[in-house]
PDB file of N, CA and C in Angstrom:
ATOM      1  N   UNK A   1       0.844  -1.190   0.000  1.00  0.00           N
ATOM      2  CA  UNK A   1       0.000   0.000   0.000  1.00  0.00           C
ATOM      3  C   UNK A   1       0.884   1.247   0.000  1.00  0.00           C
ATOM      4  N   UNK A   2       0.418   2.411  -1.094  1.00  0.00           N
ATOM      5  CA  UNK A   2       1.279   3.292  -1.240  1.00  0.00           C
ATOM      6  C   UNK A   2       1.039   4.290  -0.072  1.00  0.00           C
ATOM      7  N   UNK A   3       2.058   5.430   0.246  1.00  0.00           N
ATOM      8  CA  UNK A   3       1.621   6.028   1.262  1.00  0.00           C
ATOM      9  C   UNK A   3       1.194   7.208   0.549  1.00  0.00           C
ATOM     10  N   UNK A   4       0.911   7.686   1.932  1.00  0.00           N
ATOM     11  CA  UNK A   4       0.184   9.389   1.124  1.00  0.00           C
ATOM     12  C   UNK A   4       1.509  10.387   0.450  1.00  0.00           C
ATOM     13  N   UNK A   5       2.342  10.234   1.236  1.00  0.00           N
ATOM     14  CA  UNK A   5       3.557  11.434   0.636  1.00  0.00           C
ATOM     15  C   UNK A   5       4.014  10.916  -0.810  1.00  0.00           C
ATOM     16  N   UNK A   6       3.795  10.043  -1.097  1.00  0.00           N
ATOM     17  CA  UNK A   6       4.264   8.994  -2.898  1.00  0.00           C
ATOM     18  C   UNK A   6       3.047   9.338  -3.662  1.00  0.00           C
ATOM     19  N   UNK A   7       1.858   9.561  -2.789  1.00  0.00           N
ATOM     20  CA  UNK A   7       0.446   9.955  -3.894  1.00  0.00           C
ATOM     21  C   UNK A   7       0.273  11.743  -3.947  1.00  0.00           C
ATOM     22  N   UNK A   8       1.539  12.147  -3.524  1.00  0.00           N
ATOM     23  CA  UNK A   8       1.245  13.758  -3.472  1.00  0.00           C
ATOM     24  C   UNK A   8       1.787  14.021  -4.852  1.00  0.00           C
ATOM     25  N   UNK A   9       0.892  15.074  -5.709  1.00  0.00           N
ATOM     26  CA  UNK A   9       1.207  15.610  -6.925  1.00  0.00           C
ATOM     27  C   UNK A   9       2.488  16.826  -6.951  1.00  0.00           C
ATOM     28  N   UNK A  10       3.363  16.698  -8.006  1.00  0.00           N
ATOM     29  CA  UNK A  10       4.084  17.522  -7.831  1.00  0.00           C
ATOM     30  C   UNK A  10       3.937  19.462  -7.680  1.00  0.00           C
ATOM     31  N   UNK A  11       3.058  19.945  -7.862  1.00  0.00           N
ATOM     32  CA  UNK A  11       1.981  20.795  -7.350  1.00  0.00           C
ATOM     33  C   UNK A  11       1.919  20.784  -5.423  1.00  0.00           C
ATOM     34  N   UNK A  12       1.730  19.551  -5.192  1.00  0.00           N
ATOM     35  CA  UNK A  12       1.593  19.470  -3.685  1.00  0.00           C
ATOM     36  C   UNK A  12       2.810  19.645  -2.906  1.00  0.00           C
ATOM     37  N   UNK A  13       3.924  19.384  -3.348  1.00  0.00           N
ATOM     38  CA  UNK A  13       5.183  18.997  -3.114  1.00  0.00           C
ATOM     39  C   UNK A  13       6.017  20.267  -3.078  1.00  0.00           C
ATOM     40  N   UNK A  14       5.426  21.174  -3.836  1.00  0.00           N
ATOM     41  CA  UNK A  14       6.142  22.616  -4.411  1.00  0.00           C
ATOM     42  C   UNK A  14       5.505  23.324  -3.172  1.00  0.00           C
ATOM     43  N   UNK A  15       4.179  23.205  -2.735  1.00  0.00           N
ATOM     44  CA  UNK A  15       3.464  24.123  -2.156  1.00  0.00           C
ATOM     45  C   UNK A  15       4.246  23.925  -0.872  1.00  0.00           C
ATOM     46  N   UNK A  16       4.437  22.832  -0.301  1.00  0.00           N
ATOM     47  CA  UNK A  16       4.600  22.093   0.901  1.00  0.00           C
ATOM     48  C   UNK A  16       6.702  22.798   0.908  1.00  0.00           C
ATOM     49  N   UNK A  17       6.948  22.470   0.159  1.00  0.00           N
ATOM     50  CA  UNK A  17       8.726  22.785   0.061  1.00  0.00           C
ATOM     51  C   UNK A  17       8.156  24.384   0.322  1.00  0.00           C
ATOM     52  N   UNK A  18       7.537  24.847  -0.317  1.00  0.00           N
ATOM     53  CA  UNK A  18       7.578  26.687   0.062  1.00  0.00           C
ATOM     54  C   UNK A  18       7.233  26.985   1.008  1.00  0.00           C
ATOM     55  N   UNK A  19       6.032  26.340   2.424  1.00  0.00           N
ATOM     56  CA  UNK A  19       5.479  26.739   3.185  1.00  0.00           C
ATOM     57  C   UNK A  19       7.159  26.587   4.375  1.00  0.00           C
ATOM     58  N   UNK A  20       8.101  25.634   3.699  1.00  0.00           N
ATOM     59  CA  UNK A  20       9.331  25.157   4.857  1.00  0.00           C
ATOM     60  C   UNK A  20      10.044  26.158   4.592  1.00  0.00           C
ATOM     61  N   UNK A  21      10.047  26.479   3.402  1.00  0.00           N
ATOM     62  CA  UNK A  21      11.110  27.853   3.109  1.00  0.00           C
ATOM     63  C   UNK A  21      10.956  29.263   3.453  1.00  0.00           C
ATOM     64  N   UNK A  22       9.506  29.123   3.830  1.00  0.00           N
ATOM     65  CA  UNK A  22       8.659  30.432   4.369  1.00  0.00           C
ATOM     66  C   UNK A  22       9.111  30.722   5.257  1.00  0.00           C
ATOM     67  N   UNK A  23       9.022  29.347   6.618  1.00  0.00           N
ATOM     68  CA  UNK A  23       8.826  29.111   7.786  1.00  0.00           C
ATOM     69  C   UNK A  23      10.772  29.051   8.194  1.00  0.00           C
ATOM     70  N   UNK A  24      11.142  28.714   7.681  1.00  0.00           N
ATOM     71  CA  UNK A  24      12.550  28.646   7.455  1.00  0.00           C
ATOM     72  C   UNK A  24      13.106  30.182   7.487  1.00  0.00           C
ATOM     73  N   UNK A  25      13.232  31.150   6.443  1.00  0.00           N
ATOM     74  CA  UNK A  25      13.711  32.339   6.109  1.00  0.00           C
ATOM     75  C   UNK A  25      12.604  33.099   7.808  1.00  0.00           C
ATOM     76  N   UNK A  26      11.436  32.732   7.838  1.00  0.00           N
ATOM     77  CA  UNK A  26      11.038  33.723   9.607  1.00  0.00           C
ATOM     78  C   UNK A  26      11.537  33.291  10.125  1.00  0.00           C
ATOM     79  N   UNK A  27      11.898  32.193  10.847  1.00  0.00           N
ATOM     80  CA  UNK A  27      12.994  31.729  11.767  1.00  0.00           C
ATOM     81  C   UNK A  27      13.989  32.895  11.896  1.00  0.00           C
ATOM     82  N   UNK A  28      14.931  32.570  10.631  1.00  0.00           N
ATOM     83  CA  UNK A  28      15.946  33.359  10.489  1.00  0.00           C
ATOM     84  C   UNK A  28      15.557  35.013  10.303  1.00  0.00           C
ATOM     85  N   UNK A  29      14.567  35.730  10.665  1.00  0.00           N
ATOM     86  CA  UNK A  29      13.892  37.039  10.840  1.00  0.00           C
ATOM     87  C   UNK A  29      14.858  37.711   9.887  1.00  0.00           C
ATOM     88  N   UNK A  30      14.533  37.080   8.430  1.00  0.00           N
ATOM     89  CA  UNK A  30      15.038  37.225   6.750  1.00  0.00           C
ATOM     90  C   UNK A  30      13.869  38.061   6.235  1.00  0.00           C
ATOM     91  N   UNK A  31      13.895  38.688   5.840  1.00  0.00           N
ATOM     92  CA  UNK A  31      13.015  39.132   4.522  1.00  0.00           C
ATOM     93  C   UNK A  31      13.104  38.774   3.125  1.00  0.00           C
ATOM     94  N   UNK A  32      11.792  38.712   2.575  1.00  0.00           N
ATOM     95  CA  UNK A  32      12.500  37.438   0.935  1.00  0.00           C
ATOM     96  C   UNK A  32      13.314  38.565   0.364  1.00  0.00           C
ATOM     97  N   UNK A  33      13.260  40.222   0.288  1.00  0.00           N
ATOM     98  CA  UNK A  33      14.652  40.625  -0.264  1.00  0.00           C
ATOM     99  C   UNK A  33      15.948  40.043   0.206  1.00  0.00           C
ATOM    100  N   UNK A  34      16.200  40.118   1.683  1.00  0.00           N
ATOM    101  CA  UNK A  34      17.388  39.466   2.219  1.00  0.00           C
ATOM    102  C   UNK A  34      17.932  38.130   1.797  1.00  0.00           C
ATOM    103  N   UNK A  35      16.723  37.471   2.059  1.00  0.00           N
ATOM    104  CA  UNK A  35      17.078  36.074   1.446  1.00  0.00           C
ATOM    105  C   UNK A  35      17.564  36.127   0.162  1.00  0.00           C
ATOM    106  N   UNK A  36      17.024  36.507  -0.279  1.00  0.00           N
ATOM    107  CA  UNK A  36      17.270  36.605  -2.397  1.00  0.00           C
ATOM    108  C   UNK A  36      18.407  36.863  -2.594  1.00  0.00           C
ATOM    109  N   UNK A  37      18.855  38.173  -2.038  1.00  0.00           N
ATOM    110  CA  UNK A  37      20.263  38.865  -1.916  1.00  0.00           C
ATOM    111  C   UNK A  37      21.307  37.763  -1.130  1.00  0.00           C
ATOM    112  N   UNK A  38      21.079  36.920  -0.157  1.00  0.00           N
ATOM    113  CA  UNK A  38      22.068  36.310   0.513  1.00  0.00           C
ATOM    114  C   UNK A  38      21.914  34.655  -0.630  1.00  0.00           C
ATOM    115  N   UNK A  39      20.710  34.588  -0.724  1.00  0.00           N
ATOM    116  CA  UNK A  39      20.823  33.509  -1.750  1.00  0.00           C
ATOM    117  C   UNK A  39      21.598  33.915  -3.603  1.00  0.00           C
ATOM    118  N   UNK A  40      21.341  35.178  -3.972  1.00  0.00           N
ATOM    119  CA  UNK A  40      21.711  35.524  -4.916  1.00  0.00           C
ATOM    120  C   UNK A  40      20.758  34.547  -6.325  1.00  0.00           C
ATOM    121  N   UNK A  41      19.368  35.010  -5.959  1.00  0.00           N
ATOM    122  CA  UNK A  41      18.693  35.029  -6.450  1.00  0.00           C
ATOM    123  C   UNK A  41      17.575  36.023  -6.850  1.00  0.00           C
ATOM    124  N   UNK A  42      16.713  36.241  -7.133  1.00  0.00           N
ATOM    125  CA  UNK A  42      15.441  37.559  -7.592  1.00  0.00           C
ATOM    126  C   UNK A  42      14.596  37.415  -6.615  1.00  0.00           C
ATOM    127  N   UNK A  43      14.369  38.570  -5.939  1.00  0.00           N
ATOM    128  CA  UNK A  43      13.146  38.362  -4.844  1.00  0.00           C
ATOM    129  C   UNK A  43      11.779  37.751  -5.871  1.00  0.00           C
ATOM    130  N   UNK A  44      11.823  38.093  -7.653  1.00  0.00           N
ATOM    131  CA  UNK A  44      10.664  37.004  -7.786  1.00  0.00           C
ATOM    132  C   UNK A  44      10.813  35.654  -7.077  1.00  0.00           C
ATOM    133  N   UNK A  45      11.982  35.228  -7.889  1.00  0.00           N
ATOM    134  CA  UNK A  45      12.592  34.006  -7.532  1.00  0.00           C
ATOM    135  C   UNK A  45      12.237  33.022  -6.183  1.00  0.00           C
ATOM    136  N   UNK A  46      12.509  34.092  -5.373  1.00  0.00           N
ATOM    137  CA  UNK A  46      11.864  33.550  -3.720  1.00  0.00           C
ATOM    138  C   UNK A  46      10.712  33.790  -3.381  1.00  0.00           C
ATOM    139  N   UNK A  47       9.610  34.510  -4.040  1.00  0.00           N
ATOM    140  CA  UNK A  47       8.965  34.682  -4.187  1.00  0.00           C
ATOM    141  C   UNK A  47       7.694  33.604  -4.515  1.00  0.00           C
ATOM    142  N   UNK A  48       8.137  33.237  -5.795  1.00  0.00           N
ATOM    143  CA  UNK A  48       7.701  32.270  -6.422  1.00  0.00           C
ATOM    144  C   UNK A  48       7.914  30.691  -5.738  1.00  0.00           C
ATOM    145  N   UNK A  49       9.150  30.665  -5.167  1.00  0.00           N
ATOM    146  CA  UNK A  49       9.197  29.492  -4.404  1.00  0.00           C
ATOM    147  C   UNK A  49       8.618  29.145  -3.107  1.00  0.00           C
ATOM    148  N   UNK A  50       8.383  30.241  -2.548  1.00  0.00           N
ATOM    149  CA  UNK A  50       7.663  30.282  -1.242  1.00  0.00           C
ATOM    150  C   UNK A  50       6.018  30.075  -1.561  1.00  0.00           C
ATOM    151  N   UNK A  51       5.358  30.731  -2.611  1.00  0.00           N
ATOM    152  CA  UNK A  51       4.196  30.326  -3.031  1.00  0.00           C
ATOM    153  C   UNK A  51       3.608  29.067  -3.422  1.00  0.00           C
ATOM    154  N   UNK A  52       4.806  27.994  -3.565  1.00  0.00           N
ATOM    155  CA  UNK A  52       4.739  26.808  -4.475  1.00  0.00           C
ATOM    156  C   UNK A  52       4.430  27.264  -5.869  1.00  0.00           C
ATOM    157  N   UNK A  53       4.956  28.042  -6.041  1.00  0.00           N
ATOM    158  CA  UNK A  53       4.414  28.570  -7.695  1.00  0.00           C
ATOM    159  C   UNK A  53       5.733  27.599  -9.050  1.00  0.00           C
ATOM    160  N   UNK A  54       6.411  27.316  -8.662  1.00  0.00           N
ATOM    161  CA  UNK A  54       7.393  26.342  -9.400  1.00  0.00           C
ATOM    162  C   UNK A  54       9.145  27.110  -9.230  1.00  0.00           C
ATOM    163  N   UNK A  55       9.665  26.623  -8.970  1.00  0.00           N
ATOM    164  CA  UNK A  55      11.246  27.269  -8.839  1.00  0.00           C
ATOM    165  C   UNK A  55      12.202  25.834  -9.710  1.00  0.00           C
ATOM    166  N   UNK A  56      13.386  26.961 -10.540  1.00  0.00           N
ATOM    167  CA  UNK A  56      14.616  26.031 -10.665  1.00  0.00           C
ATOM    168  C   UNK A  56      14.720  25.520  -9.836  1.00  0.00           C
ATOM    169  N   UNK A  57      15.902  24.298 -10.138  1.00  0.00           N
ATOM    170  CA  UNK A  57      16.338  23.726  -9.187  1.00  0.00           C
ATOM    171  C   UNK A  57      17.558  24.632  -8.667  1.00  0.00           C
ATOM    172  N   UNK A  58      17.986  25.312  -9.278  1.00  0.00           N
ATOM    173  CA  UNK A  58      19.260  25.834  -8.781  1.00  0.00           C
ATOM    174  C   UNK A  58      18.928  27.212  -7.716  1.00  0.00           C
ATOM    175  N   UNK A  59      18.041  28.185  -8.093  1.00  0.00           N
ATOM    176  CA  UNK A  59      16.903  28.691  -6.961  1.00  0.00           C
ATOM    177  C   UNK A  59      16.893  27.505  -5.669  1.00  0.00           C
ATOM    178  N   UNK A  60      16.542  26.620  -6.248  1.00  0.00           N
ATOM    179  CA  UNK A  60      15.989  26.091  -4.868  1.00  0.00           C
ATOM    180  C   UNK A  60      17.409  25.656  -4.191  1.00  0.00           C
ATOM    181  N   UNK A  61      18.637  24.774  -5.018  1.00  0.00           N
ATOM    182  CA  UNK A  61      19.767  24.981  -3.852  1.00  0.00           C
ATOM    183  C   UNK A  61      20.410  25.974  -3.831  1.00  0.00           C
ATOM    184  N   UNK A  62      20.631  26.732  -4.280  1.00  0.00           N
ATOM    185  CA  UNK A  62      20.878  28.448  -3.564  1.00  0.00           C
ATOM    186  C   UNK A  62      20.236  28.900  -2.279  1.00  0.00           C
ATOM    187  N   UNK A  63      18.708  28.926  -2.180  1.00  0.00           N
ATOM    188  CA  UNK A  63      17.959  29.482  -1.022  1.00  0.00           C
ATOM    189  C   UNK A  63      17.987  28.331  -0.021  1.00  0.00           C
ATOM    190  N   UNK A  64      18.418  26.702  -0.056  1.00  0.00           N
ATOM    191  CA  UNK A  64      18.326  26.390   0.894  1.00  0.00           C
ATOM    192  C   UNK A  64      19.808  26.017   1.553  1.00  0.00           C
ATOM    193  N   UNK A  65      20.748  26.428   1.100  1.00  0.00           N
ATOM    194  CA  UNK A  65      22.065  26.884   1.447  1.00  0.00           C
ATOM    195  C   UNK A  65      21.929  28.193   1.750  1.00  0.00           C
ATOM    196  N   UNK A  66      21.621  29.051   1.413  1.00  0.00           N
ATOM    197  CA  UNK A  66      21.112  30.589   2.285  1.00  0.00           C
ATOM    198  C   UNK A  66      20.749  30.600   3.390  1.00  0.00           C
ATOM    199  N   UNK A  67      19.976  29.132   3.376  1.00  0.00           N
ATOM    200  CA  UNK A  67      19.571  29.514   4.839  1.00  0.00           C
ATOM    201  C   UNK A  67      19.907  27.973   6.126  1.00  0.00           C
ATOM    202  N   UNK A  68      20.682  27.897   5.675  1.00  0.00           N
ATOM    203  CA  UNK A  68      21.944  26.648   6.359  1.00  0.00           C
ATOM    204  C   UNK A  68      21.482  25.518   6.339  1.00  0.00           C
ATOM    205  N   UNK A  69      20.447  24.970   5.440  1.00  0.00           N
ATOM    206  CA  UNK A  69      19.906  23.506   5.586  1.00  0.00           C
ATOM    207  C   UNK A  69      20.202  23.020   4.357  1.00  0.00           C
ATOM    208  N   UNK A  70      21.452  22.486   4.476  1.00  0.00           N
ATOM    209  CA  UNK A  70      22.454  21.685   3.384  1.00  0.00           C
ATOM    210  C   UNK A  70      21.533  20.084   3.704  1.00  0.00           C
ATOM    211  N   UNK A  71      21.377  20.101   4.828  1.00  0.00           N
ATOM    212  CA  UNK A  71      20.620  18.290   5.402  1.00  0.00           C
ATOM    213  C   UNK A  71      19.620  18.456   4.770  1.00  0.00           C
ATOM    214  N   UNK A  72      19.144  19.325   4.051  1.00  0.00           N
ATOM    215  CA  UNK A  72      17.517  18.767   3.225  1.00  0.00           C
ATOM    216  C   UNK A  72      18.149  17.806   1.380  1.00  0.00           C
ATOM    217  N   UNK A  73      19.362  19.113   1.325  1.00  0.00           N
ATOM    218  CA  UNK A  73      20.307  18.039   0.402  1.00  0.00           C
ATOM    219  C   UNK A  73      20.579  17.170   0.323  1.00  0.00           C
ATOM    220  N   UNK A  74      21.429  16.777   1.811  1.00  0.00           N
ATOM    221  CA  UNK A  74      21.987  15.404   2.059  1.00  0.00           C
ATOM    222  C   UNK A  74      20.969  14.643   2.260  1.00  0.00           C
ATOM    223  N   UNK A  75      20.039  14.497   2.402  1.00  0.00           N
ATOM    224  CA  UNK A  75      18.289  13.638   2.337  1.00  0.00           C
ATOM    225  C   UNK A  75      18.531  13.371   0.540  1.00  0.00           C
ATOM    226  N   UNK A  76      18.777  14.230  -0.051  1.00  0.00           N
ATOM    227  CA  UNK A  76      18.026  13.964  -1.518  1.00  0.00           C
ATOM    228  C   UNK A  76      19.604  12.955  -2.121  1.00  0.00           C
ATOM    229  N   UNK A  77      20.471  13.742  -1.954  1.00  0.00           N
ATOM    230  CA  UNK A  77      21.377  13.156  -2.216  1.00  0.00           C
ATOM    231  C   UNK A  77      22.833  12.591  -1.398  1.00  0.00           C
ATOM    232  N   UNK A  78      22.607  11.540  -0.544  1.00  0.00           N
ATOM    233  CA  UNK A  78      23.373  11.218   0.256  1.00  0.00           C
ATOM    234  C   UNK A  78      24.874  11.033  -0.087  1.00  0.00           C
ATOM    235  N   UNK A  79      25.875  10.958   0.304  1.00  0.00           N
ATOM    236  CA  UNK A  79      27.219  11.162   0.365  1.00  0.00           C
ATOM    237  C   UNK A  79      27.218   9.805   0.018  1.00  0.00           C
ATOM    238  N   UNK A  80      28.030   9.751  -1.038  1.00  0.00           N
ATOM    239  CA  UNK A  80      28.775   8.133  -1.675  1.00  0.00           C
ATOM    240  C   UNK A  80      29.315   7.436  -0.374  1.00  0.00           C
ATOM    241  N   UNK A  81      28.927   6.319  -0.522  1.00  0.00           N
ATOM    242  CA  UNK A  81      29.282   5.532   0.886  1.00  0.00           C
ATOM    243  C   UNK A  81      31.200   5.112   0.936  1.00  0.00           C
ATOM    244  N   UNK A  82      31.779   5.272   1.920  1.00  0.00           N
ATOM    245  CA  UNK A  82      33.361   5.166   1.818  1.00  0.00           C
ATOM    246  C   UNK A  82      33.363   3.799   1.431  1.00  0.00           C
ATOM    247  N   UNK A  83      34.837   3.129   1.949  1.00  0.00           N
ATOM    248  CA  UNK A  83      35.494   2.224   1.372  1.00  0.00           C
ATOM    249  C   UNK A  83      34.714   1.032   2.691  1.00  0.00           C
ATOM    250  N   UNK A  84      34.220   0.146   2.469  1.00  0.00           N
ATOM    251  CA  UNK A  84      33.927  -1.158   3.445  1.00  0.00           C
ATOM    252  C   UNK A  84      35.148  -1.407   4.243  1.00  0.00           C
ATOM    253  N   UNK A  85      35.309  -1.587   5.129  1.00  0.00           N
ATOM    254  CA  UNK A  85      36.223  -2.144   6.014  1.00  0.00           C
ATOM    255  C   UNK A  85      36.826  -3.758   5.657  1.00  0.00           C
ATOM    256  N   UNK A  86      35.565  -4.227   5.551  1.00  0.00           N
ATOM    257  CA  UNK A  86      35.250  -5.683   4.987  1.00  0.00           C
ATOM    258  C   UNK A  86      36.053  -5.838   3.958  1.00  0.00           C
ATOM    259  N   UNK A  87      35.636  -5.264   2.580  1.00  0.00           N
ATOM    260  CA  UNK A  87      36.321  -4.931   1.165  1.00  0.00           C
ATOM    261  C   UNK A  87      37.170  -4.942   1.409  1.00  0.00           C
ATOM    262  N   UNK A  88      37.587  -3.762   2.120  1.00  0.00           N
ATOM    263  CA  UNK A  88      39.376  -3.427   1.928  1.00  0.00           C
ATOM    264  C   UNK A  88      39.797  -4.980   2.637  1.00  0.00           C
ATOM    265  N   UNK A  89      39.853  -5.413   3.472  1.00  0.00           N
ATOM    266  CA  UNK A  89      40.899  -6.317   3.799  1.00  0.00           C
ATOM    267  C   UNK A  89      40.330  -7.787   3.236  1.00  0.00           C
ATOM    268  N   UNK A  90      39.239  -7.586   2.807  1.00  0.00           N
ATOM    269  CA  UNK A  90      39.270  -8.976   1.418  1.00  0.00           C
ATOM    270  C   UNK A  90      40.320  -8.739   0.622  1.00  0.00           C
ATOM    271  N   UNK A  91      40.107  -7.620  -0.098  1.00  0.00           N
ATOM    272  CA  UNK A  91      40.962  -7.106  -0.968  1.00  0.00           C
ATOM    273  C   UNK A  91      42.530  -7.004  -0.584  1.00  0.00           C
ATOM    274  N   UNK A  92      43.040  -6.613   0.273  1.00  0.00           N
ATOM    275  CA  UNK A  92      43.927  -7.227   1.439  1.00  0.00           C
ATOM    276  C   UNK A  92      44.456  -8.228   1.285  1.00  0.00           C
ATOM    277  N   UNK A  93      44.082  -9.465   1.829  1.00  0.00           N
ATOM    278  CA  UNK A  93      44.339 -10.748   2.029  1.00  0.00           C
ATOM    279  C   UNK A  93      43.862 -11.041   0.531  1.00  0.00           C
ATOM    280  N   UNK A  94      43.756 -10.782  -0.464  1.00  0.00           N
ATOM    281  CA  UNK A  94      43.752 -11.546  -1.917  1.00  0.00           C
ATOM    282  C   UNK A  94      45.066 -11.094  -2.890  1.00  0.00           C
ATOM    283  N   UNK A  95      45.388  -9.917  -2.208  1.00  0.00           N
ATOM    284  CA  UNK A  95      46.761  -9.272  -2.944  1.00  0.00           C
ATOM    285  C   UNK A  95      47.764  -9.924  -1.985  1.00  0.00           C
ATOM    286  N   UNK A  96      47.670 -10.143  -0.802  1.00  0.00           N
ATOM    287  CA  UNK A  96      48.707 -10.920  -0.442  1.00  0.00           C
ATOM    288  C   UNK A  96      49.078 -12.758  -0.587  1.00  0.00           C
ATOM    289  N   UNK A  97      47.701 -13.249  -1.368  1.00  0.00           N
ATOM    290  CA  UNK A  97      47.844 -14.688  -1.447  1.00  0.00           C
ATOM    291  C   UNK A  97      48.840 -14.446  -2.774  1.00  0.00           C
ATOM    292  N   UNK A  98      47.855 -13.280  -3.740  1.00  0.00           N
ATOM    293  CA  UNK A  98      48.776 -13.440  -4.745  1.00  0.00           C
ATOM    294  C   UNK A  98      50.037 -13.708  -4.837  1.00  0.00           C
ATOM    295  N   UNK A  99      50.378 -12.278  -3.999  1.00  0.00           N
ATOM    296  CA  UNK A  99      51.614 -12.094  -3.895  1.00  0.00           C
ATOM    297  C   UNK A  99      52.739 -13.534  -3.046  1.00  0.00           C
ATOM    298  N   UNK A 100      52.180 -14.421  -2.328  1.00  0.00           N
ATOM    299  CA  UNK A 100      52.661 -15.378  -2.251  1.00  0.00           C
ATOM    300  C   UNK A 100      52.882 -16.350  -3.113  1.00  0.00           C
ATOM    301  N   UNK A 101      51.978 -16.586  -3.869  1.00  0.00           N
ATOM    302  CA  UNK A 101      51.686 -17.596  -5.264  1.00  0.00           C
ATOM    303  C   UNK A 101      52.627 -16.968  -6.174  1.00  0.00           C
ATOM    304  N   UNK A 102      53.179 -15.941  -6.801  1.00  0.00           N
ATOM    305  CA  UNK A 102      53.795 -15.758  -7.127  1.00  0.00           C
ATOM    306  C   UNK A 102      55.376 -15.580  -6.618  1.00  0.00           C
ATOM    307  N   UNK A 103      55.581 -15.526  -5.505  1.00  0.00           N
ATOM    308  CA  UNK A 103      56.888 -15.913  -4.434  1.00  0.00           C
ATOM    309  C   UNK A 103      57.218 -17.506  -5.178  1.00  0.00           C
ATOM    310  N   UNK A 104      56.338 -18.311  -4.613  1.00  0.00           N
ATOM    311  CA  UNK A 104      56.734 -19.803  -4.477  1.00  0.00           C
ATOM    312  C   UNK A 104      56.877 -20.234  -5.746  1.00  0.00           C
ATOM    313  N   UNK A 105      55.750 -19.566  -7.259  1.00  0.00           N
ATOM    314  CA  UNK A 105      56.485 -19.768  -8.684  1.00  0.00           C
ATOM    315  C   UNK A 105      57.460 -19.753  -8.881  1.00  0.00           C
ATOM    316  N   UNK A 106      58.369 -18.716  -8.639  1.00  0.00           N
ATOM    317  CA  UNK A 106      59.521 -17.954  -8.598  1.00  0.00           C
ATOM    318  C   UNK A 106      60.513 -18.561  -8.154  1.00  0.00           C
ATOM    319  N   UNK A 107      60.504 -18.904  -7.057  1.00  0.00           N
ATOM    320  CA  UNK A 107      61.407 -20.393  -6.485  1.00  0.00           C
ATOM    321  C   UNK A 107      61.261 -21.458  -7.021  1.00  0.00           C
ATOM    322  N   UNK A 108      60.072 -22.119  -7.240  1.00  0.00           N
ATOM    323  CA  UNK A 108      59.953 -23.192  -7.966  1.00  0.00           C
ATOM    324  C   UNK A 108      61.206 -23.187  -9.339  1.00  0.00           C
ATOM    325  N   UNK A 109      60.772 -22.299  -9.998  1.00  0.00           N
ATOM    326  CA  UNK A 109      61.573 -21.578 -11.285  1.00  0.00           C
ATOM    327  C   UNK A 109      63.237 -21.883 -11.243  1.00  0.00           C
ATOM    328  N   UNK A 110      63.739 -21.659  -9.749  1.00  0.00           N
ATOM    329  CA  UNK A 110      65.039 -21.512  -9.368  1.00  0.00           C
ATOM    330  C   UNK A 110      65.484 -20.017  -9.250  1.00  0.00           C
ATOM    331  N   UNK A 111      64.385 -18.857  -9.378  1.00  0.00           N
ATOM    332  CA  UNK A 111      64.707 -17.708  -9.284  1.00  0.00           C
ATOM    333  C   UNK A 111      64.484 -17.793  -7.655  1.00  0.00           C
ATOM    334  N   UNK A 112      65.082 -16.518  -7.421  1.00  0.00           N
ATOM    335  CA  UNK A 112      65.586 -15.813  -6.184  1.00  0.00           C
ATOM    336  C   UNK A 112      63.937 -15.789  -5.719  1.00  0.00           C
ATOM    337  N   UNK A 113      63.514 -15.852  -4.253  1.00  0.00           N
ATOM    338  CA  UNK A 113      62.364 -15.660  -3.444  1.00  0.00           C
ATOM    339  C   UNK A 113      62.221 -14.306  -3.403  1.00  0.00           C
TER     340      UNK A 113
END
């Protein structure tokens, strides 16, 4: 069963992102000129996004780096996951079998270990 936030129209989604950006910039006792200017965007611009009226995307990460919520980013697009711990020392212990298997060829051969 789908939930309600997956059955919201993109219309709903715009309105709802502007009412946070509204509520967001009063927090910060911003005015949408201020904001615009610290976002370096058009007070239409913020304007329009606060209405749910439709905004770039680049409007929209401008004003929500303006106003310090990079974590609504990191939600959309999470940070590439590092190196496994696991991985690395599989990876580890498979360069060093090699590297043995090729030792004991080598001798076998009559070359130097």
């Amino acid at each position: 069963m789908e939930s309600h936030q997956q059955l919201r129209s993109t219309e709903e989604w715009e309105r709802r992102v502007g009412r946070s950006v509204r509520e967001l910039r009063l927090q910060a006792d911003l005015t949408q000129a201020e904001l615009a200017e610290r976002a370096n965007v058009s007070l239409s611009s913020v304007r329009h996004l606060e209405a749910g009226k439709g905004s770039s995307l680049s409007t929209l990460l401008r004003v929500v780096r303006a106003l310090d919520r990079t974590d609504w980013l990191e939600a959309l697009a999470p940070p590439a996951p590092g190196v496994s711990p696991i991985a690395l020392l599989r990876a580890t212990r498979e360069a060093d079998r090699r590297q043995k298997v090729r030792v004991r060829h080598g001798a076998a051969r009559g070359r130097p270990a």
